[in-house]
PDB file of N, CA and C in Angstrom:
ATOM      1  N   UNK A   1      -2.806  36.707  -7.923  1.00  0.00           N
ATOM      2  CA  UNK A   1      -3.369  36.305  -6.658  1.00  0.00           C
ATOM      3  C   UNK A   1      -4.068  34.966  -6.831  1.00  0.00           C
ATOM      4  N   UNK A   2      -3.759  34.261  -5.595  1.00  0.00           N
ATOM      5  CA  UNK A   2      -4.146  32.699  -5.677  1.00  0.00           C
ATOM      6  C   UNK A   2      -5.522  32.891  -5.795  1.00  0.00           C
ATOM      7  N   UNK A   3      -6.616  31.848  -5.757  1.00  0.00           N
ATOM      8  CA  UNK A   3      -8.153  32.156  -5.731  1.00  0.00           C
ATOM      9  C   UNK A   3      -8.880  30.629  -5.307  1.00  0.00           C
ATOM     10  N   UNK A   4      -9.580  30.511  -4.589  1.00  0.00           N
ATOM     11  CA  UNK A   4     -10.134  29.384  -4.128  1.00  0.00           C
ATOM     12  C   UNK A   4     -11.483  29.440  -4.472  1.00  0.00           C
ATOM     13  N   UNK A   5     -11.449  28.778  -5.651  1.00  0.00           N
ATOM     14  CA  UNK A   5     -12.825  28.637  -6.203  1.00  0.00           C
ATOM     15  C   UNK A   5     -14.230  27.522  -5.417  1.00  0.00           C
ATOM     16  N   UNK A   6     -13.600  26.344  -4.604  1.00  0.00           N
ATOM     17  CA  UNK A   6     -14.381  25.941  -3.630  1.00  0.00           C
ATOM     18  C   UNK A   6     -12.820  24.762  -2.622  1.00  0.00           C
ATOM     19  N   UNK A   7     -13.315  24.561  -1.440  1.00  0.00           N
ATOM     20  CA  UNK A   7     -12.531  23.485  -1.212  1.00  0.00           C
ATOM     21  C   UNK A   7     -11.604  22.546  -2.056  1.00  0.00           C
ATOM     22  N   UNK A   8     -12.155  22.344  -2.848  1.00  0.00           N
ATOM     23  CA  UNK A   8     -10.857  21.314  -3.278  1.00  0.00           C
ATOM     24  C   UNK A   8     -10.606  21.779  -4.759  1.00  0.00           C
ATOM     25  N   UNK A   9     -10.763  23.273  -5.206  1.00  0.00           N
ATOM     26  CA  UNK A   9      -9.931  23.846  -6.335  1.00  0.00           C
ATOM     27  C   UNK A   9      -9.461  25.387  -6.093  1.00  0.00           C
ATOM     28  N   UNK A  10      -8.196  25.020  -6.688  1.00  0.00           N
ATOM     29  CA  UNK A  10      -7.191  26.114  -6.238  1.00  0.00           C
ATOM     30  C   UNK A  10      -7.071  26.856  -8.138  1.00  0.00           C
ATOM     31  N   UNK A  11      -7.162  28.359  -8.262  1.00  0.00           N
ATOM     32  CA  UNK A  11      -6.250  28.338  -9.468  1.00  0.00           C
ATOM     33  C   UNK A  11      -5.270  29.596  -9.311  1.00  0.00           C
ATOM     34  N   UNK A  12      -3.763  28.817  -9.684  1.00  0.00           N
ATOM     35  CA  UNK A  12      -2.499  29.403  -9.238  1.00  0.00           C
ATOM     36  C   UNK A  12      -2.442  30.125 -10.677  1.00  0.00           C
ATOM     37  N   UNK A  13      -2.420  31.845 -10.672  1.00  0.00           N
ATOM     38  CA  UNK A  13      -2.420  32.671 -11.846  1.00  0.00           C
ATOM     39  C   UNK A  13      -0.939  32.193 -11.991  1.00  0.00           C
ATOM     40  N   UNK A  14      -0.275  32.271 -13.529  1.00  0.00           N
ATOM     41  CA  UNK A  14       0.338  31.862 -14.202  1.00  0.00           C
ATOM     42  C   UNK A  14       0.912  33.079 -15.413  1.00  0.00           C
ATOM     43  N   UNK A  15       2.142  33.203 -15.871  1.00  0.00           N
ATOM     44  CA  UNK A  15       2.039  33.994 -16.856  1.00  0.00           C
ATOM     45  C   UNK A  15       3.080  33.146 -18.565  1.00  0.00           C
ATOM     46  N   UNK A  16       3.150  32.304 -19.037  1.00  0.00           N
ATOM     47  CA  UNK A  16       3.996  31.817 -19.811  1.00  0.00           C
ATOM     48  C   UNK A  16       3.491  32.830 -21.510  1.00  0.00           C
ATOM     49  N   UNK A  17       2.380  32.207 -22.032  1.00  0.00           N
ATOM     50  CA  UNK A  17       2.828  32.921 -23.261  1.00  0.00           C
ATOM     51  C   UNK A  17       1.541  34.334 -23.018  1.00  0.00           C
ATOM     52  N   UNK A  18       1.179  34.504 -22.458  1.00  0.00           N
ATOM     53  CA  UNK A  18       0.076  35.696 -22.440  1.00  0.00           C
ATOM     54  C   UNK A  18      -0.547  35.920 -20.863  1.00  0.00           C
ATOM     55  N   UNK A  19      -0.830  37.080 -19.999  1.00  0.00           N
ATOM     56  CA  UNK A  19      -1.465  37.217 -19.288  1.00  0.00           C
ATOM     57  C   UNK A  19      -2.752  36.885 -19.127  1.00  0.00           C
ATOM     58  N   UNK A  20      -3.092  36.581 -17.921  1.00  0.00           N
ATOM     59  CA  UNK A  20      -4.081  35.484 -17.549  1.00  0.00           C
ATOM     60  C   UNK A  20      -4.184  34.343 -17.667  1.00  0.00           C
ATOM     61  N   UNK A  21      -2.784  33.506 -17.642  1.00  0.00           N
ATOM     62  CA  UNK A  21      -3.058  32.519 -18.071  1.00  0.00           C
ATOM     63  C   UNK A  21      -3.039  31.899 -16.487  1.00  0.00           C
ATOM     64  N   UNK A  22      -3.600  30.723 -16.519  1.00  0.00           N
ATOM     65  CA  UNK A  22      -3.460  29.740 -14.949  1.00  0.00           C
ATOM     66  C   UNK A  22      -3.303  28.269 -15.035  1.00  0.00           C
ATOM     67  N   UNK A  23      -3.022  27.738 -14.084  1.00  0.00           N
ATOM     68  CA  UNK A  23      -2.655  26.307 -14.307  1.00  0.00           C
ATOM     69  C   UNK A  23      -3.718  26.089 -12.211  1.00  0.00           C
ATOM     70  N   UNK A  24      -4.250  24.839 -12.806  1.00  0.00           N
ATOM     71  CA  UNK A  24      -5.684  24.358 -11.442  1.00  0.00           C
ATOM     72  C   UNK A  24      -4.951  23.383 -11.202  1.00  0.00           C
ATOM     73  N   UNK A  25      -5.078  23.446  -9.423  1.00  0.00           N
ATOM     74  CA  UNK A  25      -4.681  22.587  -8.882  1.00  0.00           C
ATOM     75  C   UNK A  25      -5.819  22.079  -8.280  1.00  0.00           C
ATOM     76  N   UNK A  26      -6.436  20.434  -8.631  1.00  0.00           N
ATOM     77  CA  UNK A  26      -7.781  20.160  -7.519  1.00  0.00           C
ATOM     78  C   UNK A  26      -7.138  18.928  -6.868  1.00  0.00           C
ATOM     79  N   UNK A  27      -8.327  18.829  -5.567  1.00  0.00           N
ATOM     80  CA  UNK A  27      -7.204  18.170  -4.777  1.00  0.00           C
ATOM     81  C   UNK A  27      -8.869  17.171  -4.323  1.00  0.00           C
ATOM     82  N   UNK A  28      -8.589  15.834  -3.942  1.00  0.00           N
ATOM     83  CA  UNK A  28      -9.904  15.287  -3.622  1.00  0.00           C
ATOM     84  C   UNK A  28      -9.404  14.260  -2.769  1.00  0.00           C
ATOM     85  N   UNK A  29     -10.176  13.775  -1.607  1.00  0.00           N
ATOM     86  CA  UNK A  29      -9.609  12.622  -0.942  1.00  0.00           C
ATOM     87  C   UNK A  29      -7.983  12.542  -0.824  1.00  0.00           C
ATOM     88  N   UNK A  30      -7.354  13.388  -0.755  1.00  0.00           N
ATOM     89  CA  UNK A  30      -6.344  13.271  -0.354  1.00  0.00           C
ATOM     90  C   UNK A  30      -5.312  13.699  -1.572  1.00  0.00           C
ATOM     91  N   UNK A  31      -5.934  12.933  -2.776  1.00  0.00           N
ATOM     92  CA  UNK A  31      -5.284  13.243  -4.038  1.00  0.00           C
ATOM     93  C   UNK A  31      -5.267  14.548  -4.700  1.00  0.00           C
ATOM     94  N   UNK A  32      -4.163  14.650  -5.767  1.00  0.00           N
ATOM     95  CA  UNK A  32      -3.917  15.841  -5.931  1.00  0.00           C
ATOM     96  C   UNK A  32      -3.969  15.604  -7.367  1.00  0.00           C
ATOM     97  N   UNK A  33      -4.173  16.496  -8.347  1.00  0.00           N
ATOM     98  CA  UNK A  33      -4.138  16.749 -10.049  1.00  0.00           C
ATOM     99  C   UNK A  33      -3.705  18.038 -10.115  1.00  0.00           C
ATOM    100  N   UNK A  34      -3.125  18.312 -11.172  1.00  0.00           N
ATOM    101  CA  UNK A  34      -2.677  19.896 -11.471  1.00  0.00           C
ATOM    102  C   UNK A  34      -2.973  19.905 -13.167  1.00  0.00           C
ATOM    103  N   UNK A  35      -3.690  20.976 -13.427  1.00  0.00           N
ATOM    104  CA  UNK A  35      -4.325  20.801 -14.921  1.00  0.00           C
ATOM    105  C   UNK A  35      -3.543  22.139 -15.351  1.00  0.00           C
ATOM    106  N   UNK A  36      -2.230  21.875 -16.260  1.00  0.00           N
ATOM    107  CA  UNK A  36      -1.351  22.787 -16.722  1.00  0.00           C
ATOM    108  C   UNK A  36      -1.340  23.558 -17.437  1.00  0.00           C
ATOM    109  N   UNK A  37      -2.725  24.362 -18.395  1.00  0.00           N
ATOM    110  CA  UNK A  37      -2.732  24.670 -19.474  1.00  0.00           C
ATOM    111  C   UNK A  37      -1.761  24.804 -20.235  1.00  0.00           C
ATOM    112  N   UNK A  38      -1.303  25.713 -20.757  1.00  0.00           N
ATOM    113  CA  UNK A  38      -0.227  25.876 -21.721  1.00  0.00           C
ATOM    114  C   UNK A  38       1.501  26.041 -21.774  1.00  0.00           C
ATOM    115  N   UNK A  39       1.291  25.444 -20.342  1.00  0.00           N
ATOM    116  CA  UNK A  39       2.582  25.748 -19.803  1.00  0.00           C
ATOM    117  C   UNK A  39       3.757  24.666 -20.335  1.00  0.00           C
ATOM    118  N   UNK A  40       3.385  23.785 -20.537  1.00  0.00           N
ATOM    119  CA  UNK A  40       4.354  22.738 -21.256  1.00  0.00           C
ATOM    120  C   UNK A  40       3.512  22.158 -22.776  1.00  0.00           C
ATOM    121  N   UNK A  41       4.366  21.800 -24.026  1.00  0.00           N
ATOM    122  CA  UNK A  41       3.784  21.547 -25.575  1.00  0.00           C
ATOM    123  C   UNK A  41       3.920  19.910 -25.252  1.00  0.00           C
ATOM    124  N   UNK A  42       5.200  19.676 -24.837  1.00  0.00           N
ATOM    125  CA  UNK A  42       4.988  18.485 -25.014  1.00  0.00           C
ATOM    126  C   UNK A  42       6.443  18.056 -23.344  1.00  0.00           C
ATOM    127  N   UNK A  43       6.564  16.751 -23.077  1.00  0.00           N
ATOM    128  CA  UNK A  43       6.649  16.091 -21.718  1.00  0.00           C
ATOM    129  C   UNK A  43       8.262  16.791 -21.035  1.00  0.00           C
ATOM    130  N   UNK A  44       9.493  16.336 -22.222  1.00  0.00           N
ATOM    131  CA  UNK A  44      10.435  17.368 -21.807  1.00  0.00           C
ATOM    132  C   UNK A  44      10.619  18.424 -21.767  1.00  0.00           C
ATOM    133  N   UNK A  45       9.541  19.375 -22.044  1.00  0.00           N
ATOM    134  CA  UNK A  45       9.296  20.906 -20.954  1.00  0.00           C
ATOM    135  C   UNK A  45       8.792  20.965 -19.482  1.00  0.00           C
ATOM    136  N   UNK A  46       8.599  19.586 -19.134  1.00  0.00           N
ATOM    137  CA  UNK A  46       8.404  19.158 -18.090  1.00  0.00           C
ATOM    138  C   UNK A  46       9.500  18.838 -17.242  1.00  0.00           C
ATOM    139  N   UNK A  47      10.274  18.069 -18.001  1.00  0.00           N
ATOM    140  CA  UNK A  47      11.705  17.383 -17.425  1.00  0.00           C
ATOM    141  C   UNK A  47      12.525  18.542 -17.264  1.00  0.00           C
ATOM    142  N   UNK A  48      12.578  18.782 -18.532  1.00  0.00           N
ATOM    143  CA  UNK A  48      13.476  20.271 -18.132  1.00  0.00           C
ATOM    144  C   UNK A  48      12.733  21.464 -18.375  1.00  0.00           C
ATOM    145  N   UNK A  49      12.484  21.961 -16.934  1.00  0.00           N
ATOM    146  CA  UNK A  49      11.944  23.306 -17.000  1.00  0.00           C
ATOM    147  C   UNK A  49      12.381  24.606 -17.689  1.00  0.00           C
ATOM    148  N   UNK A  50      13.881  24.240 -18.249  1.00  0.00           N
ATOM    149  CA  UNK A  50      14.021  25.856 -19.222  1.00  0.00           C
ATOM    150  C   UNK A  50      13.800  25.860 -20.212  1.00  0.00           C
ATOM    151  N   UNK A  51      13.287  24.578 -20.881  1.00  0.00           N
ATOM    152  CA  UNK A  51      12.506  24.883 -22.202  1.00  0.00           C
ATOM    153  C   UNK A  51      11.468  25.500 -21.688  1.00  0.00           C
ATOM    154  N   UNK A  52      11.459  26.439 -22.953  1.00  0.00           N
ATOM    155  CA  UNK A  52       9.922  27.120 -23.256  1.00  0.00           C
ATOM    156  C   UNK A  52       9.949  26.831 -24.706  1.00  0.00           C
ATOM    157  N   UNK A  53       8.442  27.390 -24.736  1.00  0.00           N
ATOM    158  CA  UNK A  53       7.838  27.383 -26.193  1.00  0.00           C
ATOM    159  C   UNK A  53       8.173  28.706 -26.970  1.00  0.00           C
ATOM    160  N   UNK A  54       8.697  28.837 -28.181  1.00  0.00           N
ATOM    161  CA  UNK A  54       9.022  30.113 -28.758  1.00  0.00           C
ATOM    162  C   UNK A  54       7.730  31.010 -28.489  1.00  0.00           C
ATOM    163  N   UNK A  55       6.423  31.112 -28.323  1.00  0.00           N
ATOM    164  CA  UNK A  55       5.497  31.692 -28.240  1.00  0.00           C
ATOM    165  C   UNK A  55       5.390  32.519 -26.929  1.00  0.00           C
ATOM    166  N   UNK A  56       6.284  31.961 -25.797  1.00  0.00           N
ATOM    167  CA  UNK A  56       6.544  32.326 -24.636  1.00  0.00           C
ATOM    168  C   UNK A  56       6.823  34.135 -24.550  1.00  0.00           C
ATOM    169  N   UNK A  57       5.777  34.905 -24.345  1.00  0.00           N
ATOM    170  CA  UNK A  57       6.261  36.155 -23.868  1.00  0.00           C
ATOM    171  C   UNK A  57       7.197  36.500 -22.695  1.00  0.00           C
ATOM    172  N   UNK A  58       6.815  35.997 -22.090  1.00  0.00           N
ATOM    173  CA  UNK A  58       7.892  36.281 -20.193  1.00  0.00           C
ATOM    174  C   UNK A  58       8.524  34.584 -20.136  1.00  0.00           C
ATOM    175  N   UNK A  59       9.627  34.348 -20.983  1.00  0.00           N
ATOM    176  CA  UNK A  59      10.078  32.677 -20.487  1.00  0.00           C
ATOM    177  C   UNK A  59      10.689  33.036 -19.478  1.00  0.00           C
ATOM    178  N   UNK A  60      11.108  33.837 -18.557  1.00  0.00           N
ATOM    179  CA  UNK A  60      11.730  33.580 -17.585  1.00  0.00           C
ATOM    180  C   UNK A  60      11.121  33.347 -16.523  1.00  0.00           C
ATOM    181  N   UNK A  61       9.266  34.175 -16.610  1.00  0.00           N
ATOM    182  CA  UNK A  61       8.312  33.969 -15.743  1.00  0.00           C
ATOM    183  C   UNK A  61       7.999  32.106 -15.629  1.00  0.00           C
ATOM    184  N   UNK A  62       7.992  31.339 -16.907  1.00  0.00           N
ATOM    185  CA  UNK A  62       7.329  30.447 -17.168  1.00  0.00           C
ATOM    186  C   UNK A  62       8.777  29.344 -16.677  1.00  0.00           C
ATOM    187  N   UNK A  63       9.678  29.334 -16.776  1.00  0.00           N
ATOM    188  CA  UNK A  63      10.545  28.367 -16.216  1.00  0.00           C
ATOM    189  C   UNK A  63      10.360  28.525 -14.720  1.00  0.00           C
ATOM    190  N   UNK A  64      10.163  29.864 -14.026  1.00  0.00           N
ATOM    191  CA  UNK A  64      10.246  29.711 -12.485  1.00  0.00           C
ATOM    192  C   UNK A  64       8.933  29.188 -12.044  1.00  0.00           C
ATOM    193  N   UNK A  65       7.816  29.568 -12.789  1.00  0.00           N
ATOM    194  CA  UNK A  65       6.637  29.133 -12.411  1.00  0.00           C
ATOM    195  C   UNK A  65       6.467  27.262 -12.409  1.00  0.00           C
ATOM    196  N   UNK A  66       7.037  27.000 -14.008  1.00  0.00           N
ATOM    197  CA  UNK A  66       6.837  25.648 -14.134  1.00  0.00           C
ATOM    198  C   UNK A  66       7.573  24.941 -13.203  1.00  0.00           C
ATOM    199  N   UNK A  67       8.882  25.615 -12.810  1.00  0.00           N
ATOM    200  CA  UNK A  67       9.654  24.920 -11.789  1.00  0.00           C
ATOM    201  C   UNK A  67       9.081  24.457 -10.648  1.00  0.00           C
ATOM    202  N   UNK A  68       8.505  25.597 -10.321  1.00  0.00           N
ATOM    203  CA  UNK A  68       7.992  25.189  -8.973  1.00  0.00           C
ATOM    204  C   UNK A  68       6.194  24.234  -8.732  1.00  0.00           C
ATOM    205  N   UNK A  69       6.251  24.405  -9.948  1.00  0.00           N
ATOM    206  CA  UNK A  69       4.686  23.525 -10.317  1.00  0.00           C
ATOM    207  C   UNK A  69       5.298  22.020 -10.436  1.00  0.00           C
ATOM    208  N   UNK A  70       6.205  21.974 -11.277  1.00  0.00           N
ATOM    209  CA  UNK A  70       6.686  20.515 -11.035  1.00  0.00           C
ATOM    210  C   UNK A  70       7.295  20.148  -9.726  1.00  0.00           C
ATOM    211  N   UNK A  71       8.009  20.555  -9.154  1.00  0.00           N
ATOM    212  CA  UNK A  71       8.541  20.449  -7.522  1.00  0.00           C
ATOM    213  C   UNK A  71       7.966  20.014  -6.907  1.00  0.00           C
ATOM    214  N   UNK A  72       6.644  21.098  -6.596  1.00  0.00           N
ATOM    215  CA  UNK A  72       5.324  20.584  -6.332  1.00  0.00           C
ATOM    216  C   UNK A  72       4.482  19.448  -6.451  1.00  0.00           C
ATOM    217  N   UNK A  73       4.420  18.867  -7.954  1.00  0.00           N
ATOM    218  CA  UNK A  73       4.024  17.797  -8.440  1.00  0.00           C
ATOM    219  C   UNK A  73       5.076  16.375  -7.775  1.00  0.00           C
ATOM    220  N   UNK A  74       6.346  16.472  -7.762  1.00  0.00           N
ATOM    221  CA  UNK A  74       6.943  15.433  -7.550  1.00  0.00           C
ATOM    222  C   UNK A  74       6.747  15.285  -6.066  1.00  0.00           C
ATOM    223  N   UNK A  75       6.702  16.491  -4.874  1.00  0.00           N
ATOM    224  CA  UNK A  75       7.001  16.650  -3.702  1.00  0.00           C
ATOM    225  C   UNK A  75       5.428  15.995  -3.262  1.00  0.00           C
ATOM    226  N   UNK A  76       4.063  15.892  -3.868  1.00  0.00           N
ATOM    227  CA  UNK A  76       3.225  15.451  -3.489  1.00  0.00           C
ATOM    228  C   UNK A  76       2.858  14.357  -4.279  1.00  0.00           C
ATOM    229  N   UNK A  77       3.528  14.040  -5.537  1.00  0.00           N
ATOM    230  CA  UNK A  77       2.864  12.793  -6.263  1.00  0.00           C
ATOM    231  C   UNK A  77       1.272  12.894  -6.547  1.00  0.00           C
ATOM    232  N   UNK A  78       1.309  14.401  -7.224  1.00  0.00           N
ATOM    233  CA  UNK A  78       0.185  14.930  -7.885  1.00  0.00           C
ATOM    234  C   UNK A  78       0.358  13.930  -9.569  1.00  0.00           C
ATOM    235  N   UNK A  79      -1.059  14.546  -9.908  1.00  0.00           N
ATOM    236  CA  UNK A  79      -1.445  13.862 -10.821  1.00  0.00           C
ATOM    237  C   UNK A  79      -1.408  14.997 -12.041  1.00  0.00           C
ATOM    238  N   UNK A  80      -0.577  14.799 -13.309  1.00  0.00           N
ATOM    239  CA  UNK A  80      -0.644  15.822 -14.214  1.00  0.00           C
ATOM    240  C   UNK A  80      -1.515  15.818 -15.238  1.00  0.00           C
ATOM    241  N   UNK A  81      -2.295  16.373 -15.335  1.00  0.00           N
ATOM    242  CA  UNK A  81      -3.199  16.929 -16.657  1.00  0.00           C
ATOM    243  C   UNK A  81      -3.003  17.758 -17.580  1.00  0.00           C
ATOM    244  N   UNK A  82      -2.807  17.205 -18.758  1.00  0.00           N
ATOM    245  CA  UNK A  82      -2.431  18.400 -19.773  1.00  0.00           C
ATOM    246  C   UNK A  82      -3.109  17.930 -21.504  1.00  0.00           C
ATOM    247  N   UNK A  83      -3.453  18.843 -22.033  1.00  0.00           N
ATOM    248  CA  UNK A  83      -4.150  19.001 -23.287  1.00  0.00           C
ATOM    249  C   UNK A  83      -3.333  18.463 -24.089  1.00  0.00           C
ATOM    250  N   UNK A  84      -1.790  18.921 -24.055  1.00  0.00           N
ATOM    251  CA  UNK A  84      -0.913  19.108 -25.202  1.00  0.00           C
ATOM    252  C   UNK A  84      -0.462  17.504 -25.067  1.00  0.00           C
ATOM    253  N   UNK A  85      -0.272  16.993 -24.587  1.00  0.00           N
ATOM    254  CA  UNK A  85       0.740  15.521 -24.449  1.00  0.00           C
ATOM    255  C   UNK A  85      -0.131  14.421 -24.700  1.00  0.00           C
ATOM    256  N   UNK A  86       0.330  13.096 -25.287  1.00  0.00           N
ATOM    257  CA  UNK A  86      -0.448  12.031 -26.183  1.00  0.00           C
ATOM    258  C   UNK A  86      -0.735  11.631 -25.147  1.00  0.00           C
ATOM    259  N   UNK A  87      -2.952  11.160 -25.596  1.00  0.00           N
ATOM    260  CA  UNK A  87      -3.650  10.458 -24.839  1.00  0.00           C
ATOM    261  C   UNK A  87      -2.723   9.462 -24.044  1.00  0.00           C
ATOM    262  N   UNK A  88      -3.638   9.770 -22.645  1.00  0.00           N
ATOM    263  CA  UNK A  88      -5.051  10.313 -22.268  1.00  0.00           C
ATOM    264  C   UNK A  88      -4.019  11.480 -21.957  1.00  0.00           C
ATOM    265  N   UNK A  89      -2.795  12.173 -21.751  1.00  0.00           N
ATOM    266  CA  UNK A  89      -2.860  13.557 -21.377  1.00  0.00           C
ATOM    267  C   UNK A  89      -2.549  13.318 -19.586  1.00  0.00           C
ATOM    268  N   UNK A  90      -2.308  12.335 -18.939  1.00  0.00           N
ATOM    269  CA  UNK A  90      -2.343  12.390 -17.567  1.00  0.00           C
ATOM    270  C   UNK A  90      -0.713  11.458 -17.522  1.00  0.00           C
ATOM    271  N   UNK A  91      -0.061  11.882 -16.528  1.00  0.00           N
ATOM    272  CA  UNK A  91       0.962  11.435 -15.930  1.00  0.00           C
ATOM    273  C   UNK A  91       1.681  11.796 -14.500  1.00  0.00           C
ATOM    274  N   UNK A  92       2.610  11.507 -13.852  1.00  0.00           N
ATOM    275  CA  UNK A  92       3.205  11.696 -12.761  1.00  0.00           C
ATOM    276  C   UNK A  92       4.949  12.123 -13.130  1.00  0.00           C
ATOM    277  N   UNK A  93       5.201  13.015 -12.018  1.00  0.00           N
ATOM    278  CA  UNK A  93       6.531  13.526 -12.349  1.00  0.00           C
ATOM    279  C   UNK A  93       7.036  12.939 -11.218  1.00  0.00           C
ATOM    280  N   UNK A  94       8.140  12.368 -11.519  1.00  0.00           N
ATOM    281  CA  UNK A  94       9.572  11.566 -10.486  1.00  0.00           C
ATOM    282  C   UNK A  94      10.703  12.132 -10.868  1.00  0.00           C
ATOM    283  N   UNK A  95      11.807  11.255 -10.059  1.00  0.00           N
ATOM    284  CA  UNK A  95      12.962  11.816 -10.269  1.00  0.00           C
ATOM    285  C   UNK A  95      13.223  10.451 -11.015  1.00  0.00           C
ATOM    286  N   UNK A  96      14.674  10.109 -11.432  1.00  0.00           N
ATOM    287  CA  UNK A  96      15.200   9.250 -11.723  1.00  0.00           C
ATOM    288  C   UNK A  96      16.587   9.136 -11.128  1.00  0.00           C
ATOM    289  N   UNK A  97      17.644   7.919 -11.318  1.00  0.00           N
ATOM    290  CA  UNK A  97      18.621   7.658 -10.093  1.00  0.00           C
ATOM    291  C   UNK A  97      19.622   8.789 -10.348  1.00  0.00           C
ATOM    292  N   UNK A  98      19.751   9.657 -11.239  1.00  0.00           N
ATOM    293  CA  UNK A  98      20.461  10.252 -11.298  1.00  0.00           C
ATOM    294  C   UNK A  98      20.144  12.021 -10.811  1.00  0.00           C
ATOM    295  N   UNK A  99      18.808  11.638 -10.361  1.00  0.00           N
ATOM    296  CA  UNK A  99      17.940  12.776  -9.591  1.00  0.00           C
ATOM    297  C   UNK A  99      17.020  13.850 -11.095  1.00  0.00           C
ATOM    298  N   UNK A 100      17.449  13.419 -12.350  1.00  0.00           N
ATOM    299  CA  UNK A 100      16.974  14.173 -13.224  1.00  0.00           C
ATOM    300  C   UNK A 100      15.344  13.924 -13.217  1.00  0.00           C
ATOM    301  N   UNK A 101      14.855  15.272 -13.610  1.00  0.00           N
ATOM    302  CA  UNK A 101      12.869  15.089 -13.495  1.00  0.00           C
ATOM    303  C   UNK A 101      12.787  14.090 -14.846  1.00  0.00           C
ATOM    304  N   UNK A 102      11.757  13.448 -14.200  1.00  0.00           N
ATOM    305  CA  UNK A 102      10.520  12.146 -15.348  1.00  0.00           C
ATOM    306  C   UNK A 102      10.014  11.871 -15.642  1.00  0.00           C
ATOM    307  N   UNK A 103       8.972  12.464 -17.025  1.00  0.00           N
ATOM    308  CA  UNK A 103       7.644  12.265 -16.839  1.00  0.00           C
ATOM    309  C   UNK A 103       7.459  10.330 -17.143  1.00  0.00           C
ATOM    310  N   UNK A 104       6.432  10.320 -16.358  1.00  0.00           N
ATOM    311  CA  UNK A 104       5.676   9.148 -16.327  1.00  0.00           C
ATOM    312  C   UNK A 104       3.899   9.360 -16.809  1.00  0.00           C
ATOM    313  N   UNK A 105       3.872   8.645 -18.152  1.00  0.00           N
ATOM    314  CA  UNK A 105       2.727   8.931 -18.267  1.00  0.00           C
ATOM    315  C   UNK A 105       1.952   7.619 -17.728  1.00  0.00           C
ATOM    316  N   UNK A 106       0.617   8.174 -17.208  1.00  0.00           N
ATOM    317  CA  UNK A 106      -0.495   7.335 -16.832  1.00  0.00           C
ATOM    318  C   UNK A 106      -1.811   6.931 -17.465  1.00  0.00           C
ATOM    319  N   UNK A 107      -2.074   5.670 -17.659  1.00  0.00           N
ATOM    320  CA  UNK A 107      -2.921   5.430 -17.943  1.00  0.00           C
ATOM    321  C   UNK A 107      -4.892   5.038 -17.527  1.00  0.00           C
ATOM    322  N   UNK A 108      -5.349   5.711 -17.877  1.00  0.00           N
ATOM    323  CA  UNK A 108      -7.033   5.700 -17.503  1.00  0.00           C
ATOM    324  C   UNK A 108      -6.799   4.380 -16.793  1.00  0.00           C
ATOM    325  N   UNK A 109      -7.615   4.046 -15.232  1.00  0.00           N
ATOM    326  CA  UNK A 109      -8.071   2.996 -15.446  1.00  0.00           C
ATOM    327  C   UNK A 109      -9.516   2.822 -14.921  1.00  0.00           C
ATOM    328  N   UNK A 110     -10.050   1.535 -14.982  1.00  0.00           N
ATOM    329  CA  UNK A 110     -11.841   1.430 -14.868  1.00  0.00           C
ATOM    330  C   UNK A 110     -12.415   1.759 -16.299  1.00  0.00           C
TER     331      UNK A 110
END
């Protein structure tokens, strides 16, 4: 069950390598971030959603979930946050001309 911790944070329960896991969506001025915990190791588990991580208990849960978390991400030009991927850890998902997903990583600025 979804949970709205205040106006502008959402956390969407999640199940990839263990129950309870979640991935936060906060949203501010218009903008959007999605903070992925463990759902992707590194950027092409992003691109392609049927990688999983061997650690993955339910991968079939975690490709439909990530699927639609990235969808999401490209369909609003959210902002990705993640632990696992080289500083700073933030990027944007696109398509490319051949429609395949892309991570784009971003850099801090100010």
């Amino acid at each position: 069950m979804q949970s709205h911790v205040s106006v502008s944070w959402l956390q969407v329960p999640r199940v990839p390598q263990a129950t309870g896991h979640a991935h936060v969506v906060l949203s501010s001025g218009g903008d959007t971030g999605i903070y992925t915990g463990d759902i992707a190791q590194v950027a092409v588990q992003l691109e392609r959603t049927a990688w999983v991580s061997a650690f993955d208990i339910l991968p079939l849960v975690t490709m439909e979930t990530k699927k639609t978390m990235v969808e999401k991400a490209i369909a609003e030009g959210s902002l990705i946050i993640t632990a696992h991927l080289p500083f700073p850890g933030m990027g944007r998902m696109s398509r490319n001309e051949q429609g395949h997903r892309k991570w784009q990583p971003v850099q801090p600025s100010g």
